[in-house]
PDB file of N, CA and C in Angstrom:
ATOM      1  N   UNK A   1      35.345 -60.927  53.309  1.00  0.00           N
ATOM      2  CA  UNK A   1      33.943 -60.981  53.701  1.00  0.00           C
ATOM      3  C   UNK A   1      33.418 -59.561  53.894  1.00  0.00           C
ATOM      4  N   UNK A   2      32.308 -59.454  53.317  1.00  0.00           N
ATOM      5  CA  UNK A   2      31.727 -57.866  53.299  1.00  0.00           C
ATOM      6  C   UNK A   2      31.339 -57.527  54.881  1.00  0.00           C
ATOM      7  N   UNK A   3      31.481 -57.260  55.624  1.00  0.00           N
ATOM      8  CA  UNK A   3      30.997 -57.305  57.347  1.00  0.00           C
ATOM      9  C   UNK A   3      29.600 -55.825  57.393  1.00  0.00           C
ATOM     10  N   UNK A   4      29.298 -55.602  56.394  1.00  0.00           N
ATOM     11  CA  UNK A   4      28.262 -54.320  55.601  1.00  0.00           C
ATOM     12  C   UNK A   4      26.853 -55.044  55.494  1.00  0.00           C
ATOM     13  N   UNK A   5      27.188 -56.285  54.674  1.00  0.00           N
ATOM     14  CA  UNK A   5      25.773 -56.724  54.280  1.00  0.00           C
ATOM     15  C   UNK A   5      24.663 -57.581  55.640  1.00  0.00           C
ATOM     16  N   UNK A   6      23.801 -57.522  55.063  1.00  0.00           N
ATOM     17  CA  UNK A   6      23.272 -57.862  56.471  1.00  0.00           C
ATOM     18  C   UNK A   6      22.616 -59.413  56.245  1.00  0.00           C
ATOM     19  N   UNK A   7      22.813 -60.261  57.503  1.00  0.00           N
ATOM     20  CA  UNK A   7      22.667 -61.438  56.683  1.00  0.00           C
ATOM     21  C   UNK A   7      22.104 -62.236  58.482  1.00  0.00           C
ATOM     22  N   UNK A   8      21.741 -63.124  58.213  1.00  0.00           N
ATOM     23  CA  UNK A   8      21.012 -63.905  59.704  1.00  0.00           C
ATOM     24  C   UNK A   8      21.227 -65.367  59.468  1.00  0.00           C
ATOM     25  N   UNK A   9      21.858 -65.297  60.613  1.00  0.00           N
ATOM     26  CA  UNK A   9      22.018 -67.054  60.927  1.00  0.00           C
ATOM     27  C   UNK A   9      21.356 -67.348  62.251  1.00  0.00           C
ATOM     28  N   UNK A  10      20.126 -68.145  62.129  1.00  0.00           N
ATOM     29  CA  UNK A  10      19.256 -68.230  63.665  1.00  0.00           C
ATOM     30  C   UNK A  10      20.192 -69.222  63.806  1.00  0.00           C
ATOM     31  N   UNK A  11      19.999 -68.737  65.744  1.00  0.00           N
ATOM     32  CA  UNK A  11      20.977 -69.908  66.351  1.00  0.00           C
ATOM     33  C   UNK A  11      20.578 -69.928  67.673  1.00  0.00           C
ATOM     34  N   UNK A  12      19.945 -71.045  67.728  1.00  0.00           N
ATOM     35  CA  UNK A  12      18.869 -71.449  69.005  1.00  0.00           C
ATOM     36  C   UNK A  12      20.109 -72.023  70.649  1.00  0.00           C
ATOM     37  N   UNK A  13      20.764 -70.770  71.095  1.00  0.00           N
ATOM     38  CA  UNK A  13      21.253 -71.193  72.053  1.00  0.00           C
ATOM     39  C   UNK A  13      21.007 -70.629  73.604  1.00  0.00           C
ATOM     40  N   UNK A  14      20.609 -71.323  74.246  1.00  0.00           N
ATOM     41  CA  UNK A  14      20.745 -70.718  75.365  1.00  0.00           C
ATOM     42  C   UNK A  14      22.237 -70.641  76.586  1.00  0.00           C
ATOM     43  N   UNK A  15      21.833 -69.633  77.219  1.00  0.00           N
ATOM     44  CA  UNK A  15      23.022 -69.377  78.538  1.00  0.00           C
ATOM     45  C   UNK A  15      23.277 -68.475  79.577  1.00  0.00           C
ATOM     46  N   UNK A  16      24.469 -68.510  80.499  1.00  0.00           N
ATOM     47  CA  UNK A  16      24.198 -67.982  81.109  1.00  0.00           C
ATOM     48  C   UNK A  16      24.414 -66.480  81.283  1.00  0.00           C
ATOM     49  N   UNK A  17      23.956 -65.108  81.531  1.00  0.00           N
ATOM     50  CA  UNK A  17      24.473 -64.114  81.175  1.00  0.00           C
ATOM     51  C   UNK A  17      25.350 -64.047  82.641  1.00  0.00           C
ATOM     52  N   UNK A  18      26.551 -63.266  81.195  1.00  0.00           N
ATOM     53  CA  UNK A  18      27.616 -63.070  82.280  1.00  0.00           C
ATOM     54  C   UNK A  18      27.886 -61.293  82.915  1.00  0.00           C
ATOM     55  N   UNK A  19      26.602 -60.836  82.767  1.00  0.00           N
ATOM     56  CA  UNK A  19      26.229 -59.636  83.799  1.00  0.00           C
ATOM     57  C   UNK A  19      25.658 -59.743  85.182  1.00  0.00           C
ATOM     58  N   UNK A  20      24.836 -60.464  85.239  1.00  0.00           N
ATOM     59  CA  UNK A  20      23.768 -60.907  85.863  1.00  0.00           C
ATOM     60  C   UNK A  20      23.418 -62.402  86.572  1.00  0.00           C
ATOM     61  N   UNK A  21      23.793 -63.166  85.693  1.00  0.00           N
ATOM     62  CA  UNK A  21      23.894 -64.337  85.603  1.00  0.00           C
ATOM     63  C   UNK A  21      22.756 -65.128  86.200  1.00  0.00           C
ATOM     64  N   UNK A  22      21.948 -64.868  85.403  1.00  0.00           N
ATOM     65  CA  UNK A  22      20.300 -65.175  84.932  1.00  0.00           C
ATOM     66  C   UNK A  22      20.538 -66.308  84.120  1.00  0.00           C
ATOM     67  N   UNK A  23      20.017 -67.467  83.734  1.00  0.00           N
ATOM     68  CA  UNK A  23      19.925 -68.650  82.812  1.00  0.00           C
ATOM     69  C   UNK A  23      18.690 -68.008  82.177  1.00  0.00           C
ATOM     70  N   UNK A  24      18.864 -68.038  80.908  1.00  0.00           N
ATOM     71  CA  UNK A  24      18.359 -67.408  79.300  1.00  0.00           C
ATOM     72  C   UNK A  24      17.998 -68.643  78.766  1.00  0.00           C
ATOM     73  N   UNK A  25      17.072 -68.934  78.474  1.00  0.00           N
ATOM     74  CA  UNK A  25      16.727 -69.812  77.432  1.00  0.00           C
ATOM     75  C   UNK A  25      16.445 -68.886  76.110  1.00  0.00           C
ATOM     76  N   UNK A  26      17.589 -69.341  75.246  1.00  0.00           N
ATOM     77  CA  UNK A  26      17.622 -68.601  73.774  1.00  0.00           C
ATOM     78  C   UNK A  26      16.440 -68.974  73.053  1.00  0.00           C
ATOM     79  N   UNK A  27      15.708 -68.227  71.863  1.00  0.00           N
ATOM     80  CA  UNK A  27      15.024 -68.765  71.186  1.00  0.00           C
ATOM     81  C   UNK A  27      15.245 -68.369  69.901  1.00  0.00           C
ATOM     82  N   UNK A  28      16.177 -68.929  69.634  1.00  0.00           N
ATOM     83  CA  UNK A  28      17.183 -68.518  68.064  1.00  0.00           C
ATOM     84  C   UNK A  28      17.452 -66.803  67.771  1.00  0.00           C
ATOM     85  N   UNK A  29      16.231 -66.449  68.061  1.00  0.00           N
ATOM     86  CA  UNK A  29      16.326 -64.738  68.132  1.00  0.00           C
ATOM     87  C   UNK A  29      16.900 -63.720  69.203  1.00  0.00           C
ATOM     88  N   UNK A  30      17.504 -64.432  70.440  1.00  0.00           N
ATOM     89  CA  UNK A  30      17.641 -63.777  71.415  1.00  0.00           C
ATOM     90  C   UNK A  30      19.013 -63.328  71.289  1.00  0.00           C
ATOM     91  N   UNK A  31      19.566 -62.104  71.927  1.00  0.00           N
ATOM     92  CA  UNK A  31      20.333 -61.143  71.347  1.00  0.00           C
ATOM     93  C   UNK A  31      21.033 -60.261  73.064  1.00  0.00           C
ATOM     94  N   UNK A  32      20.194 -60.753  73.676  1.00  0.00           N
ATOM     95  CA  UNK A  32      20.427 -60.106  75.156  1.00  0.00           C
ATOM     96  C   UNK A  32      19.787 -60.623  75.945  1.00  0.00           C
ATOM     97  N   UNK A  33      20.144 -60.377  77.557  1.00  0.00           N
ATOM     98  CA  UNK A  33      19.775 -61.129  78.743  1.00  0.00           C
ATOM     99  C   UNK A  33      18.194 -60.586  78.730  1.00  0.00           C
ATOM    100  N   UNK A  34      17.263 -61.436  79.200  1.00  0.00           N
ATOM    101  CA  UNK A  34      15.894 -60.137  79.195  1.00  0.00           C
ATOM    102  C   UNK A  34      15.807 -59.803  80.609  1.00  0.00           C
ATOM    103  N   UNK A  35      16.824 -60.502  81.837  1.00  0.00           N
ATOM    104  CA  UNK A  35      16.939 -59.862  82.872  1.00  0.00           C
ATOM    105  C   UNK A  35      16.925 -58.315  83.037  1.00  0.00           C
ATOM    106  N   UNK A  36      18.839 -58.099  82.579  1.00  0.00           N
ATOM    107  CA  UNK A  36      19.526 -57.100  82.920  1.00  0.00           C
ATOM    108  C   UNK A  36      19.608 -56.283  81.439  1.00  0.00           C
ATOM    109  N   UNK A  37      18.940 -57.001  80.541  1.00  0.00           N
ATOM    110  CA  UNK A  37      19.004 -56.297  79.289  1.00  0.00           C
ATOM    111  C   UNK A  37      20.648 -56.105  78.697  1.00  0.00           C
ATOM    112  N   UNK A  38      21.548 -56.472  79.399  1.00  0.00           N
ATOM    113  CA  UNK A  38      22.787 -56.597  78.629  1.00  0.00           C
ATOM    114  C   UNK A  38      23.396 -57.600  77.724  1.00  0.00           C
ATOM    115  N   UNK A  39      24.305 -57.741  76.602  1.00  0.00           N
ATOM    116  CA  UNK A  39      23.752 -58.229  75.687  1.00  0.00           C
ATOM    117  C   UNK A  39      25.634 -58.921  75.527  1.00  0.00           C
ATOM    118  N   UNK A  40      26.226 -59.395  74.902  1.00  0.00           N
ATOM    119  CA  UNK A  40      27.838 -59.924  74.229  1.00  0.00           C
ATOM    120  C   UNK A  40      28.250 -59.756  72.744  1.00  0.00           C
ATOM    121  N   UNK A  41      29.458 -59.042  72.812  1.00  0.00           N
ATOM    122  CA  UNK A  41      30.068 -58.838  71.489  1.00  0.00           C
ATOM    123  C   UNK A  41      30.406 -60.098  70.710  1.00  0.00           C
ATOM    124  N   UNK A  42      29.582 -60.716  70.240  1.00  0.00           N
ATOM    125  CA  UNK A  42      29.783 -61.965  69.672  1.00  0.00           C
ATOM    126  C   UNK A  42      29.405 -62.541  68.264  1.00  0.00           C
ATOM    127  N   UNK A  43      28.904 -61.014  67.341  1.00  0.00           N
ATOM    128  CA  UNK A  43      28.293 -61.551  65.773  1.00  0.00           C
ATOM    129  C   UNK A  43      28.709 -60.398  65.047  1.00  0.00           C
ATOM    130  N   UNK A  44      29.283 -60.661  64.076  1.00  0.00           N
ATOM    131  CA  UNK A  44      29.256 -59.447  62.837  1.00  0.00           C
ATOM    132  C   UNK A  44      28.760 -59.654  62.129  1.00  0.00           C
ATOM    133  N   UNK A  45      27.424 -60.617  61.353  1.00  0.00           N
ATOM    134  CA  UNK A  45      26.369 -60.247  61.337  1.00  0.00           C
ATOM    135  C   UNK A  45      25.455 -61.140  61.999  1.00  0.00           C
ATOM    136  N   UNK A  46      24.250 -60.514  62.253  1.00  0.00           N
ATOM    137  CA  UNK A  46      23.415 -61.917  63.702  1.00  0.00           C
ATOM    138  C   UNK A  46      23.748 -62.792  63.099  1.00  0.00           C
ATOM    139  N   UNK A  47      23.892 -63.591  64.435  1.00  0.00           N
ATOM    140  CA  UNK A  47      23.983 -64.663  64.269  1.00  0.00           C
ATOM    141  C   UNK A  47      25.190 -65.584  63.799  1.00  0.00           C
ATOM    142  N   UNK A  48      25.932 -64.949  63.548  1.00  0.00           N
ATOM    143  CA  UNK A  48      27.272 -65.268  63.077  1.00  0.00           C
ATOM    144  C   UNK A  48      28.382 -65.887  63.806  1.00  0.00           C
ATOM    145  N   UNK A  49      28.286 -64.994  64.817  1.00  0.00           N
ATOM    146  CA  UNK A  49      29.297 -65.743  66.490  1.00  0.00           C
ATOM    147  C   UNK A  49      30.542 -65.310  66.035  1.00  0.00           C
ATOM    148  N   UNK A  50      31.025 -64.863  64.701  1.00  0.00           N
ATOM    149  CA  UNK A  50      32.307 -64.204  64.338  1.00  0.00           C
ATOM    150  C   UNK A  50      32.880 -62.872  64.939  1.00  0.00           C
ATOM    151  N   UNK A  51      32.491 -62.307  65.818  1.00  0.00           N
ATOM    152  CA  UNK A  51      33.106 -61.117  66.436  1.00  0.00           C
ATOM    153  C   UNK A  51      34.316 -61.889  67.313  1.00  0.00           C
ATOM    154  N   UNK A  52      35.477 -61.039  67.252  1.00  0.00           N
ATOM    155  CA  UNK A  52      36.358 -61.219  68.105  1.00  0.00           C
ATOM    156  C   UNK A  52      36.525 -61.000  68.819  1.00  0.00           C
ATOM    157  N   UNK A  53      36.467 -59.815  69.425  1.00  0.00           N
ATOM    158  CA  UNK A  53      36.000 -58.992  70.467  1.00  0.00           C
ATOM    159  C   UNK A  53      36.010 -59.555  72.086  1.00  0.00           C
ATOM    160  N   UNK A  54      34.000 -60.198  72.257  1.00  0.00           N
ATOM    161  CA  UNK A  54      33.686 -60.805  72.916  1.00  0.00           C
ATOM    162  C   UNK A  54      33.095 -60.163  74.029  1.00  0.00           C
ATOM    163  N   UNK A  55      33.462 -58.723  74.081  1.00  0.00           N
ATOM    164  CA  UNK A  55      33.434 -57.548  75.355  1.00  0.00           C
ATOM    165  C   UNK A  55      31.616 -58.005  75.690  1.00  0.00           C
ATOM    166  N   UNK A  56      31.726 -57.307  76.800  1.00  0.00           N
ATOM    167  CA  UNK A  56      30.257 -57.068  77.158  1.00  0.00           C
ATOM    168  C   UNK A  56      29.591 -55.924  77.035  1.00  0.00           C
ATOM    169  N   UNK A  57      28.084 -55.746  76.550  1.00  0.00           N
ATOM    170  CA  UNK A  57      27.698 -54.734  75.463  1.00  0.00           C
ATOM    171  C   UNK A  57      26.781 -54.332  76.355  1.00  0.00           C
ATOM    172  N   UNK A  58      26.714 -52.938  76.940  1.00  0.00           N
ATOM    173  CA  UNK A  58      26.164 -52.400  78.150  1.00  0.00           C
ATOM    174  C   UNK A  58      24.988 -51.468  77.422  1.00  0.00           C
ATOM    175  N   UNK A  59      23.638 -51.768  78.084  1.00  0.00           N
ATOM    176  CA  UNK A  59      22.683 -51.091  77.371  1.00  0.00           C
ATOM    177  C   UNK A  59      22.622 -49.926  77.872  1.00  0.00           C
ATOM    178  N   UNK A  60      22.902 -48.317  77.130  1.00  0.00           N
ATOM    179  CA  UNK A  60      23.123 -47.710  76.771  1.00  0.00           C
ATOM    180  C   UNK A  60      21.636 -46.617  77.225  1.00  0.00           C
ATOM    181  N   UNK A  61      20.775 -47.259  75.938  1.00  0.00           N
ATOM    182  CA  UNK A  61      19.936 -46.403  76.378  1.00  0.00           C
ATOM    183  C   UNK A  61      18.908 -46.914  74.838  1.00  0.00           C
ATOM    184  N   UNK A  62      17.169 -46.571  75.385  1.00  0.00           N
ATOM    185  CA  UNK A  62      16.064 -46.817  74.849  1.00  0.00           C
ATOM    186  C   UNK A  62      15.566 -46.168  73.824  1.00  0.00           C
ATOM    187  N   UNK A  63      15.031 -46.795  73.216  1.00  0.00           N
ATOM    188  CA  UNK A  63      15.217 -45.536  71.630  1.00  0.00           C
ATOM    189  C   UNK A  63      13.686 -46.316  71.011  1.00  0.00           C
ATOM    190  N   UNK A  64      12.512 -45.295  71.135  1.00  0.00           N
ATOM    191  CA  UNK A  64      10.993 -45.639  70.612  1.00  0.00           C
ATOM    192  C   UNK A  64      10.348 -44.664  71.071  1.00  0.00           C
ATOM    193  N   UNK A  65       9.336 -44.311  70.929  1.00  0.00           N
ATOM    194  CA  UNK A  65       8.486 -45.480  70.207  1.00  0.00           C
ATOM    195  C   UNK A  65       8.666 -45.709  68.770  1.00  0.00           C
ATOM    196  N   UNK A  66       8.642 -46.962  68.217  1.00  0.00           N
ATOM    197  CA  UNK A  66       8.521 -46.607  67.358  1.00  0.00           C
ATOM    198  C   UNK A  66       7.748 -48.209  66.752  1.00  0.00           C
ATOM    199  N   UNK A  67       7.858 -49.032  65.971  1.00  0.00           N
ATOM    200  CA  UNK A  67       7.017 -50.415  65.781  1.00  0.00           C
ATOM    201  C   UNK A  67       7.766 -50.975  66.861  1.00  0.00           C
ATOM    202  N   UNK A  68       8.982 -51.055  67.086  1.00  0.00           N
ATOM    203  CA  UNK A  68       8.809 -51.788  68.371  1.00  0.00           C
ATOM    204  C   UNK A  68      10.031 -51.156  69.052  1.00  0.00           C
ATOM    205  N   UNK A  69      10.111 -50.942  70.401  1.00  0.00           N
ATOM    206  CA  UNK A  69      11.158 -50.425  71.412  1.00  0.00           C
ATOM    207  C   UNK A  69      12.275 -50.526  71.006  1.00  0.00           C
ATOM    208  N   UNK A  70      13.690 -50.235  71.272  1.00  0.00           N
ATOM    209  CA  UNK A  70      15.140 -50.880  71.070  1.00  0.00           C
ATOM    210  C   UNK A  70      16.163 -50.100  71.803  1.00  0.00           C
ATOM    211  N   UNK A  71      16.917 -51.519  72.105  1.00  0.00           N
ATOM    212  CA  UNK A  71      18.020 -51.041  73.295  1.00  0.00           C
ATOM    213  C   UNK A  71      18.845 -50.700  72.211  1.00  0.00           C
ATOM    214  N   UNK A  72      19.680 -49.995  72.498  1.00  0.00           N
ATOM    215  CA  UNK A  72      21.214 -49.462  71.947  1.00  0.00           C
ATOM    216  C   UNK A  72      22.237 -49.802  72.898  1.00  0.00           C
ATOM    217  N   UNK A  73      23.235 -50.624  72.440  1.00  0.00           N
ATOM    218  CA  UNK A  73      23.904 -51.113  73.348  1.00  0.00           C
ATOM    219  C   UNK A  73      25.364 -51.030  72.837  1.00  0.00           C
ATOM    220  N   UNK A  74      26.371 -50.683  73.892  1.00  0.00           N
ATOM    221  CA  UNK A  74      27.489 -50.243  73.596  1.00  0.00           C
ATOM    222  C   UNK A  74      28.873 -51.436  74.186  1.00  0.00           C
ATOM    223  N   UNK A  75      29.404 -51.705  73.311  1.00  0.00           N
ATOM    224  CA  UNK A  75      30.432 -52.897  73.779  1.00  0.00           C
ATOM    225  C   UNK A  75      31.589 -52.188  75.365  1.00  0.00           C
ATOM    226  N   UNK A  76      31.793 -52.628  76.229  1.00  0.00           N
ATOM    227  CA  UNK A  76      32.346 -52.034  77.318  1.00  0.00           C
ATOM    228  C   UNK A  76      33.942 -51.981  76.951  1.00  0.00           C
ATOM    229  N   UNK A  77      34.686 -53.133  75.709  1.00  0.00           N
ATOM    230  CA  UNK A  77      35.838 -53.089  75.741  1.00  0.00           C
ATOM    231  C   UNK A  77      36.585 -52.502  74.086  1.00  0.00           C
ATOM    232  N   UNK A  78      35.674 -52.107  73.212  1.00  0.00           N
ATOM    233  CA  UNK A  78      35.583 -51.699  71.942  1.00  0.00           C
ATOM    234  C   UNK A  78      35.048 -50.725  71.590  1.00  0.00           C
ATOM    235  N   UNK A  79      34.019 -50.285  72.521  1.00  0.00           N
ATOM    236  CA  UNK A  79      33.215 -49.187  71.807  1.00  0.00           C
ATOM    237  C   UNK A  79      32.029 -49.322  70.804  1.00  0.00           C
ATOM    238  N   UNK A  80      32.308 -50.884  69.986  1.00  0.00           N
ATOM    239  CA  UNK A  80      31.403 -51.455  69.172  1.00  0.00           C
ATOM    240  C   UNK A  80      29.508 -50.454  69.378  1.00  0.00           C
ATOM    241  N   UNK A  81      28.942 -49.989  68.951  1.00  0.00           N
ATOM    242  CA  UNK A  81      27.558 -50.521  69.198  1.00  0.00           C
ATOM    243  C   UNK A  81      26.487 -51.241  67.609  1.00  0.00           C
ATOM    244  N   UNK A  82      25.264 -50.976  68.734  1.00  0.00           N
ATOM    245  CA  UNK A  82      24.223 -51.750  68.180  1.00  0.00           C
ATOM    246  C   UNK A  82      23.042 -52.176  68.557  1.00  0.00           C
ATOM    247  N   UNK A  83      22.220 -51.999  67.655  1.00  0.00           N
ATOM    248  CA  UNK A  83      20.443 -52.056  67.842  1.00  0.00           C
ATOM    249  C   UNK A  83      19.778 -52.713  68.293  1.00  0.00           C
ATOM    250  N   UNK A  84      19.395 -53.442  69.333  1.00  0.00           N
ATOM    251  CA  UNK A  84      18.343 -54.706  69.162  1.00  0.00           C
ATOM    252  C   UNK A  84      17.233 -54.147  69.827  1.00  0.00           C
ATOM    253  N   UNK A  85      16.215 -55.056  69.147  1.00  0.00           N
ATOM    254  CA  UNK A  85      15.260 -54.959  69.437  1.00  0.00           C
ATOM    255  C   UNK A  85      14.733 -55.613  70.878  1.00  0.00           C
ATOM    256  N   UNK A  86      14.105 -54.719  71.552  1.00  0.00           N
ATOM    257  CA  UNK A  86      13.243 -55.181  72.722  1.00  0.00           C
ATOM    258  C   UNK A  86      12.042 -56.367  72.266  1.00  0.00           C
ATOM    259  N   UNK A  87      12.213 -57.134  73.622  1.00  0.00           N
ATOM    260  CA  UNK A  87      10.917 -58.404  73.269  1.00  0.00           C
ATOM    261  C   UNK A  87       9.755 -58.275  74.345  1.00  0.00           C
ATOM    262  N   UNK A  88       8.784 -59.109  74.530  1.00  0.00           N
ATOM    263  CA  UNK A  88       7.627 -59.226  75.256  1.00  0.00           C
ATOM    264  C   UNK A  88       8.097 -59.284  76.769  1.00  0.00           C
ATOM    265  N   UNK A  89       9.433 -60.464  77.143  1.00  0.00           N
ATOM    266  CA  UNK A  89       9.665 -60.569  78.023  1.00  0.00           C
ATOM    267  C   UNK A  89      10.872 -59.975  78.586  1.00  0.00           C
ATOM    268  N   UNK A  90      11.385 -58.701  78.490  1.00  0.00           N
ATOM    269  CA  UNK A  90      12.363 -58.261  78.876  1.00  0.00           C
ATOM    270  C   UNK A  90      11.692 -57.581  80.072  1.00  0.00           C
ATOM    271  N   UNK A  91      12.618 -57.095  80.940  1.00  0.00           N
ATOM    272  CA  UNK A  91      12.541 -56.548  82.500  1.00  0.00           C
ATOM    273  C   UNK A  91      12.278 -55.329  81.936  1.00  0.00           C
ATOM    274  N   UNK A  92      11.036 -54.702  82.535  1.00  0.00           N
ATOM    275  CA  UNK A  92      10.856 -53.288  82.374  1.00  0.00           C
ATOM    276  C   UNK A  92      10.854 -52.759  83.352  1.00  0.00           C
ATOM    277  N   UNK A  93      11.382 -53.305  84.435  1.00  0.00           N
ATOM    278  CA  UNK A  93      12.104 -52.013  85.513  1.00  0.00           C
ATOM    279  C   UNK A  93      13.744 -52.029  85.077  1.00  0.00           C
ATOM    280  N   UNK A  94      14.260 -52.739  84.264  1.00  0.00           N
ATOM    281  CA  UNK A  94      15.675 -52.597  83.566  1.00  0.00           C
ATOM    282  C   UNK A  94      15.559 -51.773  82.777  1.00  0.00           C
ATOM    283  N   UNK A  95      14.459 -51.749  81.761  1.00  0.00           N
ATOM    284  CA  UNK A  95      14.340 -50.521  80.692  1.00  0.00           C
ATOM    285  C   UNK A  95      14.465 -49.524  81.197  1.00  0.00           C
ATOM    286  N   UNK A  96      13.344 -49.198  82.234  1.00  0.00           N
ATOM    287  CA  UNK A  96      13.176 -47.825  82.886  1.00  0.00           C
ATOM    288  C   UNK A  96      14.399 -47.317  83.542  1.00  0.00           C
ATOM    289  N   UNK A  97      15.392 -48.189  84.433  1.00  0.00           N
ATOM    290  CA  UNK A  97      16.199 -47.912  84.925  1.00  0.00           C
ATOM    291  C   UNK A  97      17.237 -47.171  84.185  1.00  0.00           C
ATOM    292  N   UNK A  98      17.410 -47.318  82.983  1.00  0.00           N
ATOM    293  CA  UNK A  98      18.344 -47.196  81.568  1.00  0.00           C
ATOM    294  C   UNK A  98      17.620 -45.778  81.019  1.00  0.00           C
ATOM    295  N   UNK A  99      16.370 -45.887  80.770  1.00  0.00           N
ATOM    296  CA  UNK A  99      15.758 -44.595  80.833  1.00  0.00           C
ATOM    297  C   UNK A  99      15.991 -43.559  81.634  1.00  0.00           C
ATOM    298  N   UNK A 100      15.715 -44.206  82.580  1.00  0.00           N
ATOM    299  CA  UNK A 100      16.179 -42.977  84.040  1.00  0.00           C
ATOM    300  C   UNK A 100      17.532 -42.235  83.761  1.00  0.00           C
ATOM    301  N   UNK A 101      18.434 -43.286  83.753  1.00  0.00           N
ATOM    302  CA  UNK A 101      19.528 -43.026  83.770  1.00  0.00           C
ATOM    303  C   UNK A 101      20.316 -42.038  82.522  1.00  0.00           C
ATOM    304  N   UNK A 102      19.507 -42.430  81.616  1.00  0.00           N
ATOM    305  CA  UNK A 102      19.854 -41.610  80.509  1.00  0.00           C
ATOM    306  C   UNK A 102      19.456 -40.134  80.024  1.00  0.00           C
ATOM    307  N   UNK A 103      18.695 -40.119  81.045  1.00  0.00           N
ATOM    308  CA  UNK A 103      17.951 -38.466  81.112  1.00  0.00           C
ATOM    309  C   UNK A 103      18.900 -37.732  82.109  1.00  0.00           C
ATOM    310  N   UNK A 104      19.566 -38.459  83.105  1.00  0.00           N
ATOM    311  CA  UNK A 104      20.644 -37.894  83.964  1.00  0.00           C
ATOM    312  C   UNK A 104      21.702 -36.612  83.346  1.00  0.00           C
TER     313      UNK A 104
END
């Protein structure tokens, strides 16, 4: 399997994050808690659920402006990272906090 090409499988699940442990209602596109903004090593490509891994993917740090915001988020037990995009309803005192922190 090419793990390169980029490919999307929507997958409408919700749960609970296991940072925070906020109840998420997924909406096929969701990719991270919009609490705590932390996110699970769990797709090699969206949507896929094929990562082995499983680690928890610690947001890192904010990267925009640009068409739209994006966390960069780093797996805590792999090193893995990866892009997602920020949504309408994510915590923006979590962003900022990550901001803050990253200017440290």
């Amino acid at each position: 399997m090419d793990t390169q090409t980029k490919k999307f499988t929507r997958k409408k699940e919700d749960f609970v994050c296991e940072h925070c442990k906020a109840e998420v209602k997924g909406s096929g596109y969701t990719n991270h808690c919009p609490v705590c903004l932390w996110s699970k090593h769990v797709d090699i490509n969206p949507g896929d659920r094929a990562a082995l891994c499983l680690g928890m993917m610690k947001p890192k740090k904010i990267e925009g402006p640009t068409d739209k915001f994006m966390i960069v988020h780093e797996c805590i037990v792999c090193g893995y990272t990866k892009r997602n995009r920020m949504e309408s309803n994510d915590s923006y005192d979590a962003a900022a906090a990550i901001v803050k922190s990253s200017i440290r």
